[in-house]
C-alpha atoms as a PDB file:
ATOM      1  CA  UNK A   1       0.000   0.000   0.000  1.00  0.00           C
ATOM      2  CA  UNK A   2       1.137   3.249  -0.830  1.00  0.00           C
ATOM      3  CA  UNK A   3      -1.170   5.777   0.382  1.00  0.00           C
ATOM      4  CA  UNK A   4      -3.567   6.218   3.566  1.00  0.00           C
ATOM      5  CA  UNK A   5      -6.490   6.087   0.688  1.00  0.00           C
ATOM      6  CA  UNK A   6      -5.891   2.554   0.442  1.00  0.00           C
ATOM      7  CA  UNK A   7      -5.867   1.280   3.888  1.00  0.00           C
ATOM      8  CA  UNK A   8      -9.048   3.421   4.421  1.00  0.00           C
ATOM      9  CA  UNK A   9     -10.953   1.895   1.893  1.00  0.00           C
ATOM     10  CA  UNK A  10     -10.053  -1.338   3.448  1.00  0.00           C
ATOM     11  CA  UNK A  11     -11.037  -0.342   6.562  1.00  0.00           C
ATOM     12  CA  UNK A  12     -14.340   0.513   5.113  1.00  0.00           C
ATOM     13  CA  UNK A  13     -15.042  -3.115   3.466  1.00  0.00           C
ATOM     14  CA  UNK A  14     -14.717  -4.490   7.631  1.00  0.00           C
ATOM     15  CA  UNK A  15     -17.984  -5.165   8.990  1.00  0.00           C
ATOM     16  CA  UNK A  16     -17.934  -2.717  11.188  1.00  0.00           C
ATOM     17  CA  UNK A  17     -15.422  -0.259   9.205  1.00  0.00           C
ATOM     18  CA  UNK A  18     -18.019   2.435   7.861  1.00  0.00           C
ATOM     19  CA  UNK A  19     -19.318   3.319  11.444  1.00  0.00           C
ATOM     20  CA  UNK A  20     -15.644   3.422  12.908  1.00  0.00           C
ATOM     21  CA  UNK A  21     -14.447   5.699  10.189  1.00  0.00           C
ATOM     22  CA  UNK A  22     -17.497   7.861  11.031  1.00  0.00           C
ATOM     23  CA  UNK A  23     -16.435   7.593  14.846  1.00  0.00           C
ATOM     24  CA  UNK A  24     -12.822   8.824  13.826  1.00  0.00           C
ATOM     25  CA  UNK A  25     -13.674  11.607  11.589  1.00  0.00           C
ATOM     26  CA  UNK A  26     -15.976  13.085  14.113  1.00  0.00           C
ATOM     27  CA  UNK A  27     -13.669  12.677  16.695  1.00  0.00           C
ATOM     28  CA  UNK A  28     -10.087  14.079  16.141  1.00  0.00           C
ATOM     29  CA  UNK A  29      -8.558  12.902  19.097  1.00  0.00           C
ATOM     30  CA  UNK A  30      -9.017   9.568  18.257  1.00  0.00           C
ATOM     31  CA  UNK A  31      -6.605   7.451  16.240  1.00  0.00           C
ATOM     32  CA  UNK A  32      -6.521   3.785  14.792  1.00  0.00           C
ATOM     33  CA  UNK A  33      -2.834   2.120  16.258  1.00  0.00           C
ATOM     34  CA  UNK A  34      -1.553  -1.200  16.887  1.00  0.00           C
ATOM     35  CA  UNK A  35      -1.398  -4.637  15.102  1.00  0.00           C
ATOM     36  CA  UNK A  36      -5.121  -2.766  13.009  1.00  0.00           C
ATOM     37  CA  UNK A  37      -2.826  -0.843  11.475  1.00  0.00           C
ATOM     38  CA  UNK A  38       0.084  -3.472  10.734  1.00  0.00           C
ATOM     39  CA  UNK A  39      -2.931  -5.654   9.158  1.00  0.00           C
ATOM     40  CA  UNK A  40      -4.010  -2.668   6.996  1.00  0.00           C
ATOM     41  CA  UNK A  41      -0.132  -1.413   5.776  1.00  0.00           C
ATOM     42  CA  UNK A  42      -0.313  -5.578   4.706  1.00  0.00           C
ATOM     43  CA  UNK A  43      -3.698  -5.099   2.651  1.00  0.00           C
ATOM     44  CA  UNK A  44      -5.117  -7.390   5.490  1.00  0.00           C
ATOM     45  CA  UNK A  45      -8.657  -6.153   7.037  1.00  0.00           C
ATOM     46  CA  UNK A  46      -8.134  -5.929  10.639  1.00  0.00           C
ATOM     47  CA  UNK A  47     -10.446  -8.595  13.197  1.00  0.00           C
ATOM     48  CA  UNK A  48      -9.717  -6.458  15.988  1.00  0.00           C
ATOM     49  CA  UNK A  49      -8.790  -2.720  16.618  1.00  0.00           C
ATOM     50  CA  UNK A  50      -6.991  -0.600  18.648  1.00  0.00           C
ATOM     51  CA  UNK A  51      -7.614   3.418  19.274  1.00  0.00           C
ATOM     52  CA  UNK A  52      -6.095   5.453  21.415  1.00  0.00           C
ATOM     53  CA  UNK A  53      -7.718   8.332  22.405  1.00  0.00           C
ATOM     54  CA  UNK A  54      -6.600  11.947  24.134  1.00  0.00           C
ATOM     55  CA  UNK A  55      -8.978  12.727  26.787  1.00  0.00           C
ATOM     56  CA  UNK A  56     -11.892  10.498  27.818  1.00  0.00           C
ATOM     57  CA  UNK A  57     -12.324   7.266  25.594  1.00  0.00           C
ATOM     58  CA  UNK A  58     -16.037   6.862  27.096  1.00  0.00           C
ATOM     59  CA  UNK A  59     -17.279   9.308  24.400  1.00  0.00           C
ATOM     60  CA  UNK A  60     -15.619   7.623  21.722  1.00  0.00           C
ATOM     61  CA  UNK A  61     -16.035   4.346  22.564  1.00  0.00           C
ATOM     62  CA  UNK A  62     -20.218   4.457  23.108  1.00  0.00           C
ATOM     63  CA  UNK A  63     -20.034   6.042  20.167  1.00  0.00           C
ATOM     64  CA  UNK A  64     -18.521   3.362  18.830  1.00  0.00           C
ATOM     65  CA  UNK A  65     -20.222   0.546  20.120  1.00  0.00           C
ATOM     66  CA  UNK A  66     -21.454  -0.625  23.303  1.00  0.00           C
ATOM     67  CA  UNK A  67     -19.112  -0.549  26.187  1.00  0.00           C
ATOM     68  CA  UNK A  68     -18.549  -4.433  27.000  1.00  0.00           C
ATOM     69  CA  UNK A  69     -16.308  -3.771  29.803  1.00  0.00           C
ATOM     70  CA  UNK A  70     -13.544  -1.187  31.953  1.00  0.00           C
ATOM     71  CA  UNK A  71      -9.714  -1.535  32.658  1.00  0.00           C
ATOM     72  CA  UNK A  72      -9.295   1.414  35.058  1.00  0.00           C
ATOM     73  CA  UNK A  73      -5.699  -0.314  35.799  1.00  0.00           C
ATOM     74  CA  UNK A  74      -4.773   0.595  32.396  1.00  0.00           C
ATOM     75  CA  UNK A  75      -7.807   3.360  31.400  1.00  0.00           C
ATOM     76  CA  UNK A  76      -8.670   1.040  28.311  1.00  0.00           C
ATOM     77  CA  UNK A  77     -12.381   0.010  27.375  1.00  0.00           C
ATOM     78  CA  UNK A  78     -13.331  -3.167  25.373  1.00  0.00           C
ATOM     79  CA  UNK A  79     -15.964  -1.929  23.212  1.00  0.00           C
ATOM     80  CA  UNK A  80     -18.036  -4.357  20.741  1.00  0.00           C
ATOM     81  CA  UNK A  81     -18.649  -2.911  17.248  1.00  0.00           C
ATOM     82  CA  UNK A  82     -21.385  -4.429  14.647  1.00  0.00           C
ATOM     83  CA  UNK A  83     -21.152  -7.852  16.314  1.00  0.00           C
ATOM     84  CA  UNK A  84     -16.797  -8.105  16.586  1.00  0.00           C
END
């Protein structure tokens, strides 16, 4: 892949990939990191993602999907998105 066009497109074909890119447009403090990322840069679509978040990742992650459970040890959420 050369550009960031690419790997969003593939993003988009995921399942859940439309209503995540929505998520991450509307929210610019949000960002897609991780192995997501290594899967896209490979022309894989992701199973799982990663986003980090500056701020509170409540707002981001109902938005989302629905809040499936809270790490306060490490301030991460597990959120389930269009059935993954």
């Amino acid at each position: 892949m050369n550009d960031g066009h690419a790997a969003l497109e593939l993003v988009g074909r995921a399942p859940w990939g439309e209503r995540l890119l929505a998520v991450l447009e509307l929210h610019p403090e949000a960002r897609l990191v991780g192995g997501a990322v290594r899967d896209l840069l490979r022309g894989a679509i992701p199973h799982e993602v990663d986003v980090v978040v500056e701020g509170d990742p409540r707002v981001v992650a109902e938005a989302i999907g629905t809040v499936r459970a809270e790490h306060p040890r490490f301030s991460t959420l597990s959120v389930d998105i269009e059935g993954t």
